[in-house]
N, C-alpha and C. Protein backbone atom coordinates (compact mmCIF):
# COMPACT_ATOMS: atom_id res chain seq x y z
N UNK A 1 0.83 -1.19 0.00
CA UNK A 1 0.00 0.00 0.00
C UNK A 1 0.88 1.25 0.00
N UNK A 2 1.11 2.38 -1.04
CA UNK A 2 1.56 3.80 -0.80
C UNK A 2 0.87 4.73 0.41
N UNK A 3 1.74 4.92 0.56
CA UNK A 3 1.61 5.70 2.39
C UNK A 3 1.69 6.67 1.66
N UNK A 4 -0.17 7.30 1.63
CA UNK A 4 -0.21 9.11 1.03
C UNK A 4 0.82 10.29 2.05
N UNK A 5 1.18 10.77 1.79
CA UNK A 5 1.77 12.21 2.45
C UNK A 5 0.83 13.34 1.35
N UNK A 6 0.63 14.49 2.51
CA UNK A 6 0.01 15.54 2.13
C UNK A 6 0.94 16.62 0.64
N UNK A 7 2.05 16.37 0.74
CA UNK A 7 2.95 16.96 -0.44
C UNK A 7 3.14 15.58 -1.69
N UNK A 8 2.79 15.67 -2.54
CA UNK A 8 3.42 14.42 -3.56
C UNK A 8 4.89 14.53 -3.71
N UNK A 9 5.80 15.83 -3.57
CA UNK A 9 7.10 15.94 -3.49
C UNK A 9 7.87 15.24 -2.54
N UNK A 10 7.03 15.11 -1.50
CA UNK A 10 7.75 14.37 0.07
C UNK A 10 8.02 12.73 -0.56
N UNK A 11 6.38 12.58 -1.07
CA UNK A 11 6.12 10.49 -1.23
C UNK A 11 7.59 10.66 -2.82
N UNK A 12 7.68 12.00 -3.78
CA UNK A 12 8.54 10.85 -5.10
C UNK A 12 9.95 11.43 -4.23
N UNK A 13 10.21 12.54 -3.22
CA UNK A 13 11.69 12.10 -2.47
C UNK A 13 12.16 11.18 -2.26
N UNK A 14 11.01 10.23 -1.26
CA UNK A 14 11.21 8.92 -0.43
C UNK A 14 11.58 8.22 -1.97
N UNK A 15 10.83 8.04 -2.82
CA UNK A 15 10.91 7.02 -4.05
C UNK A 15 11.99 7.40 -4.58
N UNK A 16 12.40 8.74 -5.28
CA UNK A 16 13.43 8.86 -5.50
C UNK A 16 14.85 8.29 -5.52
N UNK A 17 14.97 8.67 -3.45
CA UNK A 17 16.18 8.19 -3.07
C UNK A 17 16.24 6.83 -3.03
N UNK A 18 14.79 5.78 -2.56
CA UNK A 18 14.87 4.27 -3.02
C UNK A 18 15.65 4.26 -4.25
N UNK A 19 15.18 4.51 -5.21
CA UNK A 19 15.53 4.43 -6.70
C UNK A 19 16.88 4.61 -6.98
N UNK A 20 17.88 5.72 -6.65
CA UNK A 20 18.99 5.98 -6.81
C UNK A 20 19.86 4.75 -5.95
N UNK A 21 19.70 3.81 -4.81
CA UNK A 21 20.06 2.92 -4.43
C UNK A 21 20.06 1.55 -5.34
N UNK A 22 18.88 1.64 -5.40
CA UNK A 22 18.48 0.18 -6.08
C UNK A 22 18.44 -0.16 -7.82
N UNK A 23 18.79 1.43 -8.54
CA UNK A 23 18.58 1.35 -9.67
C UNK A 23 19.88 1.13 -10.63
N UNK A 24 20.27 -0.02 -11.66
CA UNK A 24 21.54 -0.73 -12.21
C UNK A 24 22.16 0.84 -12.74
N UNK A 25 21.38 1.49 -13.33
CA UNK A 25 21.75 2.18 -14.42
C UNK A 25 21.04 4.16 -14.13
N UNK A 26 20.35 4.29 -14.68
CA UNK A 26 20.21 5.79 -14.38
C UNK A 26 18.92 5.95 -13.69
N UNK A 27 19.14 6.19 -12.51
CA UNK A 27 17.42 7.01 -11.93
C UNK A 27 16.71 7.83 -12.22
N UNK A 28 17.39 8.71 -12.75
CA UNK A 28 17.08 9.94 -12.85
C UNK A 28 16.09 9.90 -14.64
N UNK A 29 16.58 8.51 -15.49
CA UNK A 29 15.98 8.42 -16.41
C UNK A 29 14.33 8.62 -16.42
N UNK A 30 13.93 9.34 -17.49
CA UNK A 30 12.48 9.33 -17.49
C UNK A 30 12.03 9.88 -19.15
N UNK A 31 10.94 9.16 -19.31
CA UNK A 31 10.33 9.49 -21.00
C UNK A 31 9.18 10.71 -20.35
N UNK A 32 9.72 11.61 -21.54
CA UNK A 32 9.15 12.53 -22.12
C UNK A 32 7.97 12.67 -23.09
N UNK A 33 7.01 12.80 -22.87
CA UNK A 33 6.05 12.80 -23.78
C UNK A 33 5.45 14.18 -24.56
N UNK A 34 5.47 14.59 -26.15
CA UNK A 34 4.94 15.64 -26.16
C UNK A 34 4.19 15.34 -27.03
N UNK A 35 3.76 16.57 -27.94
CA UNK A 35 2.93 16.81 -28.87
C UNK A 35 3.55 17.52 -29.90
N UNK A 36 3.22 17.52 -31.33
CA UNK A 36 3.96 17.71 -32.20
C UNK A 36 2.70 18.59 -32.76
N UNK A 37 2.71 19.74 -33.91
CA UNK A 37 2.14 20.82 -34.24
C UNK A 37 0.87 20.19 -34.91
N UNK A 38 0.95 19.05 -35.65
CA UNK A 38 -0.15 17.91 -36.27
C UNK A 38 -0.91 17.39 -35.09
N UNK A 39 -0.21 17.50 -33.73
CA UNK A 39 -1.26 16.24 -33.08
C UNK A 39 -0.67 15.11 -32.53
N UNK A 40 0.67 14.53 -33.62
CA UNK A 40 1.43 13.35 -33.01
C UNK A 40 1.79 13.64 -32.02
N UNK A 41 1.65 12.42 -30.93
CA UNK A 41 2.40 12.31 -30.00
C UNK A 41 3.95 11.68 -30.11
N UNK A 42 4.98 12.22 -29.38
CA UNK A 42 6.33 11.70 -29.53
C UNK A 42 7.06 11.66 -28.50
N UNK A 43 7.83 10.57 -27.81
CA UNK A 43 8.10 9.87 -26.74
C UNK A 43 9.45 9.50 -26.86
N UNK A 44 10.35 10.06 -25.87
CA UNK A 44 12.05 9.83 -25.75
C UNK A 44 12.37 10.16 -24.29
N UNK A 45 14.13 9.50 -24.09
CA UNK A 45 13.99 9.93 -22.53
C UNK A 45 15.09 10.99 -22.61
N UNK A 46 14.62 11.61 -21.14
CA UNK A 46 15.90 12.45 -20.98
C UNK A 46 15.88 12.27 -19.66
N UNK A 47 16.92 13.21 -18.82
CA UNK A 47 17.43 12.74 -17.42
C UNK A 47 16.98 13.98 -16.89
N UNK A 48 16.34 13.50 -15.77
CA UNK A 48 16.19 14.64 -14.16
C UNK A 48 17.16 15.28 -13.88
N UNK A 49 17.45 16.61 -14.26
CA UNK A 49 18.37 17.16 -13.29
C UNK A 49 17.84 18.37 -12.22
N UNK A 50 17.21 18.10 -11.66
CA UNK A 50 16.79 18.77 -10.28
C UNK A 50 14.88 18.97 -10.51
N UNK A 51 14.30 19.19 -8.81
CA UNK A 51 13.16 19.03 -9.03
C UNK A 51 13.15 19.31 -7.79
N UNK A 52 11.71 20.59 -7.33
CA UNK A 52 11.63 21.64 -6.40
C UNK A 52 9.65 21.62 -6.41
N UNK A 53 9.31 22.31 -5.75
CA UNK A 53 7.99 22.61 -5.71
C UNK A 53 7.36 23.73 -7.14
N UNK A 54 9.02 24.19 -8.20
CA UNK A 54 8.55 24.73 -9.55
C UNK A 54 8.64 23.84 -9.88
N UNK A 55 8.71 22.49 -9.67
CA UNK A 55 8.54 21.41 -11.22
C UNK A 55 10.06 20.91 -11.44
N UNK A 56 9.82 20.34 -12.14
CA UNK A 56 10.75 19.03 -12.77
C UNK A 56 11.20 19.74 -13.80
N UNK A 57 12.99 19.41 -13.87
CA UNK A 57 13.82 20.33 -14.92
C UNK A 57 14.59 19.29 -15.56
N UNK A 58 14.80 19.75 -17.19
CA UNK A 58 15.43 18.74 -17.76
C UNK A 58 16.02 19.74 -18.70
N UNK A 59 17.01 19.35 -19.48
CA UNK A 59 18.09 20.14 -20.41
C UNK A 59 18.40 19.42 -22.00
N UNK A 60 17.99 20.75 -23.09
CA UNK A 60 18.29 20.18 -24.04
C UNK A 60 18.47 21.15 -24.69
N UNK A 61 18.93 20.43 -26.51
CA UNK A 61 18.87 21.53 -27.63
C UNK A 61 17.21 22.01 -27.95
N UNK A 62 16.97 23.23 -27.66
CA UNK A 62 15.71 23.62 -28.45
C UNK A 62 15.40 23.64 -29.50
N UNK A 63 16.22 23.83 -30.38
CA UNK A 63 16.00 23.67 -31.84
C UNK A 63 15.71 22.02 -32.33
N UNK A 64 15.80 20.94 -31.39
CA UNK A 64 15.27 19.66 -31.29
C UNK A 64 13.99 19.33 -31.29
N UNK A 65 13.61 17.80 -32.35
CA UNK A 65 12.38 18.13 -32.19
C UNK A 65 11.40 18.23 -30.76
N UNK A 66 12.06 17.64 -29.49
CA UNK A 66 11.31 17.94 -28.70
C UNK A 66 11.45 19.61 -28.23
N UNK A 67 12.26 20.08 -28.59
CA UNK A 67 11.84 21.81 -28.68
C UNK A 67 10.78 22.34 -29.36
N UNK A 68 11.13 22.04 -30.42
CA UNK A 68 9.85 22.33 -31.62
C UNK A 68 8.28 22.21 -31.07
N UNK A 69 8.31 20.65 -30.47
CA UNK A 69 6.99 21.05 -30.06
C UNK A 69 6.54 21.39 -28.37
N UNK A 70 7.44 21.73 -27.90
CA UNK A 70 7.35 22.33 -26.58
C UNK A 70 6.91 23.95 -27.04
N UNK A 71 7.64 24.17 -28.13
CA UNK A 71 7.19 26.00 -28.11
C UNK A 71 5.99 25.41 -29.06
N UNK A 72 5.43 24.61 -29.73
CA UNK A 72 3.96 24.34 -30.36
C UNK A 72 2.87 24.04 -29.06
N UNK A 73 3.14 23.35 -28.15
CA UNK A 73 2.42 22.87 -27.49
C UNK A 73 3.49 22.83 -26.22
N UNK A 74 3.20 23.59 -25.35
CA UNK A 74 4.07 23.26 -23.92
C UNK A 74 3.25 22.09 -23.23
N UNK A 75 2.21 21.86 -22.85
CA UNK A 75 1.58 20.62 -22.31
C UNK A 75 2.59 19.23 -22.56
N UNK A 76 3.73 18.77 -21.51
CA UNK A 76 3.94 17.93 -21.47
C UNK A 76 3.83 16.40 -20.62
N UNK A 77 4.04 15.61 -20.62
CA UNK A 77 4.48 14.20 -19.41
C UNK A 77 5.98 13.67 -19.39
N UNK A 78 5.77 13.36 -18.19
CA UNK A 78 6.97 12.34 -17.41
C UNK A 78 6.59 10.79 -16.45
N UNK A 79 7.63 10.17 -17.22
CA UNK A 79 7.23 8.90 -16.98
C UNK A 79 8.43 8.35 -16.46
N UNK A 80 8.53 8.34 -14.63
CA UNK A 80 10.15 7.44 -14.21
C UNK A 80 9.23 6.08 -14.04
N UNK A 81 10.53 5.21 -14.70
CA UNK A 81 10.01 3.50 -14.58
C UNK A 81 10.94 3.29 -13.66
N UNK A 82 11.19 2.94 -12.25
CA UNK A 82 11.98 2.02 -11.79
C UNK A 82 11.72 0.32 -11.50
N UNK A 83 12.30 -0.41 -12.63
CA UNK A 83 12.39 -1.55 -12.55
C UNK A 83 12.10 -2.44 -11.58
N UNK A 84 13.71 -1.98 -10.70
CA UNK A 84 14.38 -2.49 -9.59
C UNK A 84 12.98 -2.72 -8.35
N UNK A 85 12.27 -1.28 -7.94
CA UNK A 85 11.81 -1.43 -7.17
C UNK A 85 10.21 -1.69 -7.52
N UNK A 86 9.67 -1.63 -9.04
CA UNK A 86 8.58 -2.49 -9.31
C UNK A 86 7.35 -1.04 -9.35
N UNK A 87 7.86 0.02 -9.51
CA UNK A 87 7.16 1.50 -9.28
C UNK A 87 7.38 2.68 -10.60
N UNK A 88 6.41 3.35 -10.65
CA UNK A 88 6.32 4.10 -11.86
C UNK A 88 5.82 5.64 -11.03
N UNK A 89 5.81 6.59 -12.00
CA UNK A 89 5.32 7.89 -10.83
C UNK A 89 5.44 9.08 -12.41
N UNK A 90 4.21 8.91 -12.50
CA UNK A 90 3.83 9.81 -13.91
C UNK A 90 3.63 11.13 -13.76
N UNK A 91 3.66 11.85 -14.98
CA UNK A 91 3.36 13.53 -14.22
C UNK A 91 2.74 14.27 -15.57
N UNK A 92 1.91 15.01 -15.44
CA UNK A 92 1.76 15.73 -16.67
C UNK A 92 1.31 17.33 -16.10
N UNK A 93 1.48 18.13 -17.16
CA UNK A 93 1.79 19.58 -16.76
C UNK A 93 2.05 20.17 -17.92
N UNK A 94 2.01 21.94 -17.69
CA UNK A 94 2.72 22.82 -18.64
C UNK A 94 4.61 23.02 -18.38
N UNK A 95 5.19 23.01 -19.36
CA UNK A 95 6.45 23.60 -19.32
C UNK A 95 6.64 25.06 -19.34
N UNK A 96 7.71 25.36 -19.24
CA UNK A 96 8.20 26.62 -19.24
C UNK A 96 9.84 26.77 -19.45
N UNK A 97 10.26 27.24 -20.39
CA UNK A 97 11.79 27.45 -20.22
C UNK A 97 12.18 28.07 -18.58
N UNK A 98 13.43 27.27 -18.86
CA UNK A 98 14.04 27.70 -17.42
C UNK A 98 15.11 29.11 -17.58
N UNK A 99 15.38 29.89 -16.53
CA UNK A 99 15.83 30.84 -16.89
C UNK A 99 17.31 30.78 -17.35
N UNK A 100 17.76 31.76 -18.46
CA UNK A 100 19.19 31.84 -18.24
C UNK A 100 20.32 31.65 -17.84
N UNK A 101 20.00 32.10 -16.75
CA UNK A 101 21.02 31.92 -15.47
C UNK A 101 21.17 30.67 -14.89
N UNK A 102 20.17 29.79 -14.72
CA UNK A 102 19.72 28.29 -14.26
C UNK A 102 20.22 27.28 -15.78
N UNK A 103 20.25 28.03 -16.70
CA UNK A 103 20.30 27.16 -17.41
C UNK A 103 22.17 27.25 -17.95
N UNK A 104 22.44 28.63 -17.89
CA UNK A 104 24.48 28.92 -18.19
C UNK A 104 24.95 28.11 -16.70
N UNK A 105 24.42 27.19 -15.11
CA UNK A 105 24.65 27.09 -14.02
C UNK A 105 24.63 25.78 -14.20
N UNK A 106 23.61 25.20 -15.02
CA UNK A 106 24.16 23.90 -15.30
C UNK A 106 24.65 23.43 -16.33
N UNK A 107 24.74 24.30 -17.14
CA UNK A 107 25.92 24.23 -18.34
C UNK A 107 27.36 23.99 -18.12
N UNK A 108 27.43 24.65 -16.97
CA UNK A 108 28.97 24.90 -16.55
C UNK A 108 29.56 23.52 -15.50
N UNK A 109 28.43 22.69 -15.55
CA UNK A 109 28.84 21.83 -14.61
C UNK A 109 28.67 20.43 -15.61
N UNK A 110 28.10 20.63 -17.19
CA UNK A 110 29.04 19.42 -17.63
C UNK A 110 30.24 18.98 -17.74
N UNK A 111 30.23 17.84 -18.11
CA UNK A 111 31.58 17.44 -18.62
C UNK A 111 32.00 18.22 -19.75
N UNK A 112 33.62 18.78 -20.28
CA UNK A 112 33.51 19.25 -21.11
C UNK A 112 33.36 18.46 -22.28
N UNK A 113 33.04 17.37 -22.72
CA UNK A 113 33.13 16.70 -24.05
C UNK A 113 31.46 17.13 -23.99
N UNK A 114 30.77 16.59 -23.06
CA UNK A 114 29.03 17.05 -22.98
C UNK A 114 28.95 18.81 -23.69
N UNK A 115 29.68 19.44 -23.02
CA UNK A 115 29.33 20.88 -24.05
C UNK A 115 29.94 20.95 -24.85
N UNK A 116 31.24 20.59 -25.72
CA UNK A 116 31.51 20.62 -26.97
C UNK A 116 30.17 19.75 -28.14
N UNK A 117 29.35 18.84 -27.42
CA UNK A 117 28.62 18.29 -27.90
C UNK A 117 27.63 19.10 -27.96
N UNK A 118 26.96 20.02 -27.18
CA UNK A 118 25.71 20.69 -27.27
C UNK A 118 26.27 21.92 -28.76
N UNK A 119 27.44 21.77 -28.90
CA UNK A 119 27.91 22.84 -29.96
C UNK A 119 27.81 22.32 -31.10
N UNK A 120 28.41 21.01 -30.98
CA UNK A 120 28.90 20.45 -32.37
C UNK A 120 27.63 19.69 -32.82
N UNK A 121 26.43 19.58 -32.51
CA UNK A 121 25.36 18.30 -32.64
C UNK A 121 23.99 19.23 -33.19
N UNK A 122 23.34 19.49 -34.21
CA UNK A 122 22.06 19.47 -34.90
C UNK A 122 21.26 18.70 -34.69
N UNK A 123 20.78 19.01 -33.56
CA UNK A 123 19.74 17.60 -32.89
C UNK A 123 18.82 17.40 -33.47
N UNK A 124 18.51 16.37 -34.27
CA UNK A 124 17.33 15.65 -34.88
C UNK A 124 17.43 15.97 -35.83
N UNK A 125 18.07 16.87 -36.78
CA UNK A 125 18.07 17.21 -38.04
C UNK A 125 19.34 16.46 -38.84
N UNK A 126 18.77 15.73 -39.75
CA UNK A 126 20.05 14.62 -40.75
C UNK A 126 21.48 14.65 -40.65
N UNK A 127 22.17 13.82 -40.63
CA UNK A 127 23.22 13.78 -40.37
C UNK A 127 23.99 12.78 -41.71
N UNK A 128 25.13 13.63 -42.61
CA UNK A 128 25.35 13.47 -43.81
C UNK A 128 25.78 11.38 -43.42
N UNK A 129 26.83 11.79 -42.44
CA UNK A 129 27.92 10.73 -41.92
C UNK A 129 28.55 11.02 -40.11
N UNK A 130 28.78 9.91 -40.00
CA UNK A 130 29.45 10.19 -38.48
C UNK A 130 30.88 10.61 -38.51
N UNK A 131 31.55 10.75 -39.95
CA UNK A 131 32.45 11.89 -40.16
C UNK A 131 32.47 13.63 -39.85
N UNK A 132 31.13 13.59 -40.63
CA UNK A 132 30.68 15.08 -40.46
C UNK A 132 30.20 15.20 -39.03
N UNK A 133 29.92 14.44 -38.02
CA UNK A 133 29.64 15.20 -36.45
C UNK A 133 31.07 15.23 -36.21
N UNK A 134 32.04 14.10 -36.13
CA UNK A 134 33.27 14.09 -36.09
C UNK A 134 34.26 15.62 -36.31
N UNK A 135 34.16 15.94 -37.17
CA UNK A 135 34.82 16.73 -38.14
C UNK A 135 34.09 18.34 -36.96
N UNK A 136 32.90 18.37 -36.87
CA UNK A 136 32.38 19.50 -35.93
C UNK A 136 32.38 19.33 -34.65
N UNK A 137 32.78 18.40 -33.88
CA UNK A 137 33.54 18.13 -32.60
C UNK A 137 35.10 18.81 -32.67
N UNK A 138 35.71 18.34 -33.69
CA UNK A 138 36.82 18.74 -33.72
C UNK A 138 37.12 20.31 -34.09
N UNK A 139 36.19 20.93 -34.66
CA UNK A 139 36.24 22.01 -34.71
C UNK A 139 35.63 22.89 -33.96
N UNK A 140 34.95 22.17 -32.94
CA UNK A 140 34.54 23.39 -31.76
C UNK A 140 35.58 22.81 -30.42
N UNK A 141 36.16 22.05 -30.63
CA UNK A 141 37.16 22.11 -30.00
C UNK A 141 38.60 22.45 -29.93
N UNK A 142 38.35 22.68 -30.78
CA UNK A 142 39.57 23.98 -31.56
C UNK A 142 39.26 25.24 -31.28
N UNK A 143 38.12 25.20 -30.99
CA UNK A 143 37.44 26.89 -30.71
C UNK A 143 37.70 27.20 -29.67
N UNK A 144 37.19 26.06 -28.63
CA UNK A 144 37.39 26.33 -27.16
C UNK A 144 38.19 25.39 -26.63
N UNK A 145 39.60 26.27 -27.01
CA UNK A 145 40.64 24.92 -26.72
C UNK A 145 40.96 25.14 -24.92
N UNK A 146 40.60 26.81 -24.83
CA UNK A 146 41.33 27.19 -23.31
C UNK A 146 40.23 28.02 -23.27
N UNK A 147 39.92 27.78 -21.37
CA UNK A 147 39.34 28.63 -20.83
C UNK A 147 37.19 28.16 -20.57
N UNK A 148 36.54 28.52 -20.43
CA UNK A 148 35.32 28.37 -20.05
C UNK A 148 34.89 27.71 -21.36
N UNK A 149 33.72 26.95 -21.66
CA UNK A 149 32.73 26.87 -23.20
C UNK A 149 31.90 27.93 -22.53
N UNK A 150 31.02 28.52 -23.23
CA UNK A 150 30.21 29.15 -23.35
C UNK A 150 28.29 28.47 -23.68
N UNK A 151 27.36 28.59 -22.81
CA UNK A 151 26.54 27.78 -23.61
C UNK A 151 25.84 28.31 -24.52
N UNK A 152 25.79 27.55 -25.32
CA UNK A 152 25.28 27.51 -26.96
C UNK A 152 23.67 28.24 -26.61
N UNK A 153 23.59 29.86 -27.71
CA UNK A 153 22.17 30.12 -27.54
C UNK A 153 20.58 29.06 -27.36
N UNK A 154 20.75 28.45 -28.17
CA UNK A 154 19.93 27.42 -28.77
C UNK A 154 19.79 25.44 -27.61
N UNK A 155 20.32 26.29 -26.66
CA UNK A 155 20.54 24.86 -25.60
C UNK A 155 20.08 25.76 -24.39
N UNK A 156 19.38 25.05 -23.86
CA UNK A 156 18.70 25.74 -22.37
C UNK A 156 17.62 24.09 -21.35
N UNK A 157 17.01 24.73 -20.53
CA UNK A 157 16.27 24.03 -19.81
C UNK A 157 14.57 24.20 -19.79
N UNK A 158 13.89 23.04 -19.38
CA UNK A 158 12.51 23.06 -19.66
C UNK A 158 12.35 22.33 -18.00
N UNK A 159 10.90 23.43 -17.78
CA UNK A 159 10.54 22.94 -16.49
C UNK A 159 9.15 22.55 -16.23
N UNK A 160 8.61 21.01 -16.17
CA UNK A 160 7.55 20.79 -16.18
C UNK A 160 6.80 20.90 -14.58
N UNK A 161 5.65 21.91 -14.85
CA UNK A 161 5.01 22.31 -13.31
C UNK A 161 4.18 21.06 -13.69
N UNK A 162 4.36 20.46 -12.53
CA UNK A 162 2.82 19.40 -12.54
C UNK A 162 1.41 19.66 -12.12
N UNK A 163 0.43 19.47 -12.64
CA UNK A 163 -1.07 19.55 -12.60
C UNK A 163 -1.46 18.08 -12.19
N UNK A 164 -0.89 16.94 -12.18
CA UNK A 164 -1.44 15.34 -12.16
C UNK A 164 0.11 14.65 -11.66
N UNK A 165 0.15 13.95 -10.75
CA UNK A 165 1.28 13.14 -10.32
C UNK A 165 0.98 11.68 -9.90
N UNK A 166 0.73 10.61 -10.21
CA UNK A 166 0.19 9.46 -10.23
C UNK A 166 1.43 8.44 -10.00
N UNK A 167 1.41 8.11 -8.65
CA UNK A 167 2.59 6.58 -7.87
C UNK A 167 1.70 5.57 -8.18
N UNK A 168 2.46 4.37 -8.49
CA UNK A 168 1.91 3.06 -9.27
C UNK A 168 3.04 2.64 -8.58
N UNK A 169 2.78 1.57 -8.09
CA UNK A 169 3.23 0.39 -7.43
C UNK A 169 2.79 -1.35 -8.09
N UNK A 170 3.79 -2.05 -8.08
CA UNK A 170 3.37 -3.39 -8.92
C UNK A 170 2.75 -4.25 -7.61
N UNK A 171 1.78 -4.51 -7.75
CA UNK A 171 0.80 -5.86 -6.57
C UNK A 171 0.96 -7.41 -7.40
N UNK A 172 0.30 -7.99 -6.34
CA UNK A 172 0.37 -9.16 -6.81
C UNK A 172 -1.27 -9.32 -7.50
N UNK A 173 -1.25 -10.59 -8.31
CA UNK A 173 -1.94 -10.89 -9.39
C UNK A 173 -2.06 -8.89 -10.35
N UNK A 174 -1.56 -8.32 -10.33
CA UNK A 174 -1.89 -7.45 -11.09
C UNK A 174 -2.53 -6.20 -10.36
N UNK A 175 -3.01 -6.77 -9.10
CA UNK A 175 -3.84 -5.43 -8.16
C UNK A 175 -2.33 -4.90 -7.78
N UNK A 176 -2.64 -3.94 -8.57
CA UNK A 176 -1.32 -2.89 -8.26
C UNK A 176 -1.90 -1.55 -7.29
N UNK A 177 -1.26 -0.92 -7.12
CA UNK A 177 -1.41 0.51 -6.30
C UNK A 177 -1.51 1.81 -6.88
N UNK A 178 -2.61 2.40 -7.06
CA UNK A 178 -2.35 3.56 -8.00
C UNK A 178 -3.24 4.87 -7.02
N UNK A 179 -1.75 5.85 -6.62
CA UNK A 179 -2.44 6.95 -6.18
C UNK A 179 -1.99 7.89 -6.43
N UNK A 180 -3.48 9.14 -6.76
CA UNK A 180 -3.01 9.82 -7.78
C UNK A 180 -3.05 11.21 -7.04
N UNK A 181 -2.14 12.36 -7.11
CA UNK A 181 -2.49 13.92 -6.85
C UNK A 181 -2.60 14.47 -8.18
N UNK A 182 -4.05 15.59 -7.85
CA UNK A 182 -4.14 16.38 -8.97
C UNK A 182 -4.59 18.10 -8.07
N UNK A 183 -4.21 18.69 -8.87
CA UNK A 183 -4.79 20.12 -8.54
C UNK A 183 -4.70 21.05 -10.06
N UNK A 184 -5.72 22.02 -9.75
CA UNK A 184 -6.67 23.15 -11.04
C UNK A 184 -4.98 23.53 -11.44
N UNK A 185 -4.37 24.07 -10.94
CA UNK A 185 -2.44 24.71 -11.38
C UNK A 185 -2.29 24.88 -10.48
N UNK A 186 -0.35 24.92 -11.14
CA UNK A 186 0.15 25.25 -10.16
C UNK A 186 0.05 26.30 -9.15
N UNK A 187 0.52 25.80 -7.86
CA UNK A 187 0.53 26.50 -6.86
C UNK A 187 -0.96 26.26 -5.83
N UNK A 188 -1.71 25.53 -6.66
CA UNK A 188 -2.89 25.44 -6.37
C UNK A 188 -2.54 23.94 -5.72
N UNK A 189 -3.55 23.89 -4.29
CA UNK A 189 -3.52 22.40 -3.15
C UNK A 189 -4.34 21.47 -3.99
N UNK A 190 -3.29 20.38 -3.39
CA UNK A 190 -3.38 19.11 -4.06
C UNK A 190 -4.77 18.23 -3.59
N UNK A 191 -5.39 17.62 -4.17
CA UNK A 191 -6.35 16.42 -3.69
C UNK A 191 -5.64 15.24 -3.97
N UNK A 192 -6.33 14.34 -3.57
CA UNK A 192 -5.59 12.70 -3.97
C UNK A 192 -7.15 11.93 -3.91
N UNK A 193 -6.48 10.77 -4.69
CA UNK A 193 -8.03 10.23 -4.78
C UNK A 193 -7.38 8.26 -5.63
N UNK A 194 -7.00 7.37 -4.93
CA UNK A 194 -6.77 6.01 -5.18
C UNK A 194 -7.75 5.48 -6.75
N UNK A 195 -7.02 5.10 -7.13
CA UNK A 195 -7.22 4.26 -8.66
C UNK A 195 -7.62 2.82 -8.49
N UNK A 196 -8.32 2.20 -9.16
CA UNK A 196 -8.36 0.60 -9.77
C UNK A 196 -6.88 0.73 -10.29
N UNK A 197 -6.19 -0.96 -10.30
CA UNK A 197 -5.51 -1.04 -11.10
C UNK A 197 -5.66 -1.03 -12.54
């Protein structure tokens, strides 16, 4: 049984930090779900990097197609699967770019091959040969051979406020655990209200 707490931030902490113990590979992994300017839906993961009572933050190229349709449609989801511990914890919400400053703060704390990559990489758009990314690695690293990278206009952060946060737990024969917080927006108090599996 999920032990409700009055914050849903308190119950995915507790899950969280389970998760980062027990999980082979990345915790922090989670699929992204958006909407594309037609209607398609389109589904990839990216990684958690921090998460506050503004919402869940993640980092990418905007000019990607999941940029594209974040500025078409900000209404996104998040989906962490942890395996290990048999639990899922969904979220859906509006985005919002993250600011500037939040976003040059964790720029500066990749690896540097990670930001020569946010330079050298045309995310989602064709790629002749793995010569030609090659060839633009090597030349933005020639650029910034000494001293700080700079982050790339076109690379920033997206922050999903949640409106719906739903813990799923695996049961036996299939009676699983599903409890859900929702509230009208953000900032606005949460209700909760238990699911059928």
């Amino acid at each position: 049984m999920i032990r409700e707490k009055a914050d849903p931030l308190e119950l995915f902490a507790d899950w969280y930090t389970e998760a980062e113990k027990s999980e082979p590979n990345d915790p922090s992994a989670m699929s992204l779900a958006t909407v594309g300017p037609s209607g398609m839906p389109a589904l990839r993961m990216v990684l958690l990097k921090g998460y506050d009572s503004s919402g869940f933050v993640f980092y990418t190229n905007c000019q990607s197609r999941k940029g594209d349709h974040l500025s078409a449609h900000p209404e996104a989801a998040l989906l962490f699967h942890w395996k290990s511990l048999r639990r899922q914890v969904r979220l859906e919400g509006m985005t919002t770019r993250t600011t500037a400053a939040e976003a040059d703060a964790y720029f500066g704390t990749r690896p540097r091959g990670s930001q020569i990559g946010a330079w050298a990489s045309d995310q989602s758009q064709p790629l002749e040969s793995r010569f030609a990314l090659e060839k633009r690695v090597a030349e933005y690293t020639a650029r910034y051979l000494i001293g700080a990278i700079p982050r790339p206009p076109h690379w920033s952060g997206y922050r999903l406020q949640p409106i719906l946060i739903e813990f799923w737990q695996d049961g036996a024969f299939r009676l699983h655990d599903r409890l859900e917080y929702r509230r009208a927006a953000p900032g606005q108090p949460w209700s909760t209200r238990t699911l059928f599996p």
